[in-house]
C-alpha atoms as a PDB file:
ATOM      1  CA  UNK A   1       0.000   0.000   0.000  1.00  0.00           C
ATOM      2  CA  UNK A   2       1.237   3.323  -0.500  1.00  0.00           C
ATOM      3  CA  UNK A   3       0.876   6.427   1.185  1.00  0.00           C
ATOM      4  CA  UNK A   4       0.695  10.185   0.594  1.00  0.00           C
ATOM      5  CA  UNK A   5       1.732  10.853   4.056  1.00  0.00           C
ATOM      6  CA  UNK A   6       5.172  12.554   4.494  1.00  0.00           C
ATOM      7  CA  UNK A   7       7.542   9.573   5.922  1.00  0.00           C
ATOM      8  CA  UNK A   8       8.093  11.715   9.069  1.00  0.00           C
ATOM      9  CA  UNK A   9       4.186  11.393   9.368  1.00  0.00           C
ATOM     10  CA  UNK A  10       3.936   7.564   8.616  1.00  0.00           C
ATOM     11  CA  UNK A  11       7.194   7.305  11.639  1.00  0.00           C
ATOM     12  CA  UNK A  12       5.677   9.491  14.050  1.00  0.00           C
ATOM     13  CA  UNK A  13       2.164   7.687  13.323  1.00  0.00           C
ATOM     14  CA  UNK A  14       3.731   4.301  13.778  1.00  0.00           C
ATOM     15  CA  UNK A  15       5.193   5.089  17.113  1.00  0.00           C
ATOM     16  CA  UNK A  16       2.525   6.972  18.692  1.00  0.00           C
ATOM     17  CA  UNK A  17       2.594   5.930  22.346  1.00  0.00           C
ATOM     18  CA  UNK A  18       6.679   6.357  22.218  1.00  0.00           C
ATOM     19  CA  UNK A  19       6.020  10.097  20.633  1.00  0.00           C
ATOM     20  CA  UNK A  20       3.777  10.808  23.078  1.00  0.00           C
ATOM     21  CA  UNK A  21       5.810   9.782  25.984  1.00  0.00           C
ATOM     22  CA  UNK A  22       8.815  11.830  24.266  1.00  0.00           C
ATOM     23  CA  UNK A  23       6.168  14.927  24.505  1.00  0.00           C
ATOM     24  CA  UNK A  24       5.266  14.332  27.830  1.00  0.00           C
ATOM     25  CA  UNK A  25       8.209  13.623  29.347  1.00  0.00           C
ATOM     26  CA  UNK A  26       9.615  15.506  32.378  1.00  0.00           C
ATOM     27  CA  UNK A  27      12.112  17.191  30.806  1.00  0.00           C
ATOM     28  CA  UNK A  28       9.754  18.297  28.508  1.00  0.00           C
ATOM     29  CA  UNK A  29       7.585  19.851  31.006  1.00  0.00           C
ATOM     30  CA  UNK A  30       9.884  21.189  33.190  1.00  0.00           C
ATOM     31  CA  UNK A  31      11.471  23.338  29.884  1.00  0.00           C
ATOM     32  CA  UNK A  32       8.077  24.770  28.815  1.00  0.00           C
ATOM     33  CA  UNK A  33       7.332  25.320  32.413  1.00  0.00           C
ATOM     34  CA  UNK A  34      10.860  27.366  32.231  1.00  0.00           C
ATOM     35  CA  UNK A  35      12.019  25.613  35.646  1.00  0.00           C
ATOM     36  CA  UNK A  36      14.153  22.964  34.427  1.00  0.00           C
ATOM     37  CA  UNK A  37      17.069  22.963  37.295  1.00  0.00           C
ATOM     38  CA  UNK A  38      20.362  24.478  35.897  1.00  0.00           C
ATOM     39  CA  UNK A  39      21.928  20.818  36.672  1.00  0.00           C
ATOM     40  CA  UNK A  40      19.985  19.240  34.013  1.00  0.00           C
ATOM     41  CA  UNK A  41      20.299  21.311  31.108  1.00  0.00           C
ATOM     42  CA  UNK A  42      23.869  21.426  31.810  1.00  0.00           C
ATOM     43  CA  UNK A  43      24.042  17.881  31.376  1.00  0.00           C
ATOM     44  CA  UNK A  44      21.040  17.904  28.748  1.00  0.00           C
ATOM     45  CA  UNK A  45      24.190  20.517  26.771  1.00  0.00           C
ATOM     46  CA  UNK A  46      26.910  18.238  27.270  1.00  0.00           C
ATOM     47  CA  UNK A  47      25.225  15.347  26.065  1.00  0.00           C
ATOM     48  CA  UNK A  48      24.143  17.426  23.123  1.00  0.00           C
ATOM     49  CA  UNK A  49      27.361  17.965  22.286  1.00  0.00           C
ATOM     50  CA  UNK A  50      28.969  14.484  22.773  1.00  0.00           C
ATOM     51  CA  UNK A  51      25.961  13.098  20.114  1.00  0.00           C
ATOM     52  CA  UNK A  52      26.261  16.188  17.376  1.00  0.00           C
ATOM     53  CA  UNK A  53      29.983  15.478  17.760  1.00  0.00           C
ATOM     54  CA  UNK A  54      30.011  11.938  16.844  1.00  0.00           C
ATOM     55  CA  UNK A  55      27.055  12.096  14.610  1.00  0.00           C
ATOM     56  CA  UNK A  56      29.214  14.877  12.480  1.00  0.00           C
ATOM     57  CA  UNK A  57      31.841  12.124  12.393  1.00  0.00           C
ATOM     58  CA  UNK A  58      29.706   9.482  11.487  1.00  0.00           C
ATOM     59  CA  UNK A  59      27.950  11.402   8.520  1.00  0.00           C
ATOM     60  CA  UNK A  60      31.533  12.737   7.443  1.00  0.00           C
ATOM     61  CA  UNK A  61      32.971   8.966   7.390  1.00  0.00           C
ATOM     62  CA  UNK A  62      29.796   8.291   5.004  1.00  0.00           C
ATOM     63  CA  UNK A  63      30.704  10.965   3.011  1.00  0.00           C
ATOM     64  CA  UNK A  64      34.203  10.043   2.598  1.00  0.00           C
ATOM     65  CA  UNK A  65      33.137   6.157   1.375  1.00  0.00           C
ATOM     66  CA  UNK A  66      30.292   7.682  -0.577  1.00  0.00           C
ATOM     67  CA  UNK A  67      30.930   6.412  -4.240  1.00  0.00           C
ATOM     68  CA  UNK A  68      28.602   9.063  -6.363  1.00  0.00           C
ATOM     69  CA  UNK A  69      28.504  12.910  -6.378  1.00  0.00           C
ATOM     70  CA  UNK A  70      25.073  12.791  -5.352  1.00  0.00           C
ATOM     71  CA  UNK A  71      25.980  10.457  -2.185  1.00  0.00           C
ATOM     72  CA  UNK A  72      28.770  12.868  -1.660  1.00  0.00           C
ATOM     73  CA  UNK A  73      26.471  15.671  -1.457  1.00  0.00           C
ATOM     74  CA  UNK A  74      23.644  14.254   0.630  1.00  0.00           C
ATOM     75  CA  UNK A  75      25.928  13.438   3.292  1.00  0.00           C
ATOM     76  CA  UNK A  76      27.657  16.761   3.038  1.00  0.00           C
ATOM     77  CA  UNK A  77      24.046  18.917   3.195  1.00  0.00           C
ATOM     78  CA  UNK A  78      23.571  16.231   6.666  1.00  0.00           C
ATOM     79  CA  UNK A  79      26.382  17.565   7.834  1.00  0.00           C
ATOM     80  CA  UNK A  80      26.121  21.093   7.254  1.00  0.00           C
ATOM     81  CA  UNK A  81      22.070  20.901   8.605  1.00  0.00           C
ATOM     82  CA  UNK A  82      23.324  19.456  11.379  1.00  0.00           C
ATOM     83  CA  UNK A  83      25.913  22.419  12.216  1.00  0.00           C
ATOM     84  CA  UNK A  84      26.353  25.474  10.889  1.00  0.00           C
ATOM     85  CA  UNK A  85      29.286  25.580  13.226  1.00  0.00           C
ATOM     86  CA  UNK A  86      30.683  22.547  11.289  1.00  0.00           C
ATOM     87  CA  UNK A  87      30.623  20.439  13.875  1.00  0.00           C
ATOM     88  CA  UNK A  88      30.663  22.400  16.694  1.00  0.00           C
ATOM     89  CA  UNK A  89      34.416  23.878  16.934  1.00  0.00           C
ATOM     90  CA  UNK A  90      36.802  24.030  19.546  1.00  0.00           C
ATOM     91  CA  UNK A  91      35.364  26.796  20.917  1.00  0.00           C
ATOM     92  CA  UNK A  92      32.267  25.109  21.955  1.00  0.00           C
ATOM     93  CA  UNK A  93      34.396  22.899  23.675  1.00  0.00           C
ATOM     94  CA  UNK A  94      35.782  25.415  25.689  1.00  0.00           C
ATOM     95  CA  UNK A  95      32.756  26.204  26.967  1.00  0.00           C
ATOM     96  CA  UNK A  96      31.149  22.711  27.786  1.00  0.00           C
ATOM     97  CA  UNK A  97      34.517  21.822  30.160  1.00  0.00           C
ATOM     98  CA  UNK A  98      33.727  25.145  31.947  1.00  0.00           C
ATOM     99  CA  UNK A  99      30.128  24.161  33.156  1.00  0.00           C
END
């Protein structure tokens, strides 16, 4: 069968109960209620930053073994979507070890 749906639509629609528990989770809550302890979104950055880091690195090795211009390219627009910062630079860095 196919669908018209967007394939964010047909994921999100397919995993309902887990999208609503990512919704309604705490640190959800406690962000739009704008008391989310300092603590947490400190770590909530950090963690952030580990995952953006490695994920740069992951889509970067992809680009490297890509073996088209077009594969080349997707991966590169990934990586550039996924940081404007390419990557997040050192000087991010310099500010996650301080908190």
């Amino acid at each position: 069968m196919i669908s018209n749906n967007p394939f964010s639509e047909e994921l999100q629609h397919s995993c309902y109960e887990i999208w609503n528990k990512i919704l309604n989770h705490r640190f959800i809550f406690e962000i739009q209620q704008d008391n989310l302890p300092l603590n947490k979104f400190i770590f909530y950055l950090k963690q952030d930053h580990i995952f953006l880091t490695e994920f740069c690195k992951l889509l970067q090795t992809s680009a490297n073994i890509a073996n088209t211009k077009e594969e080349i390219e997707f991966f590169e627009t990934l990586i550039n979507n996924t940081s404007s910062l390419k990557c997040l630079p050192p000087p991010m860095d310099r500010f996650l070890s301080f908190l």
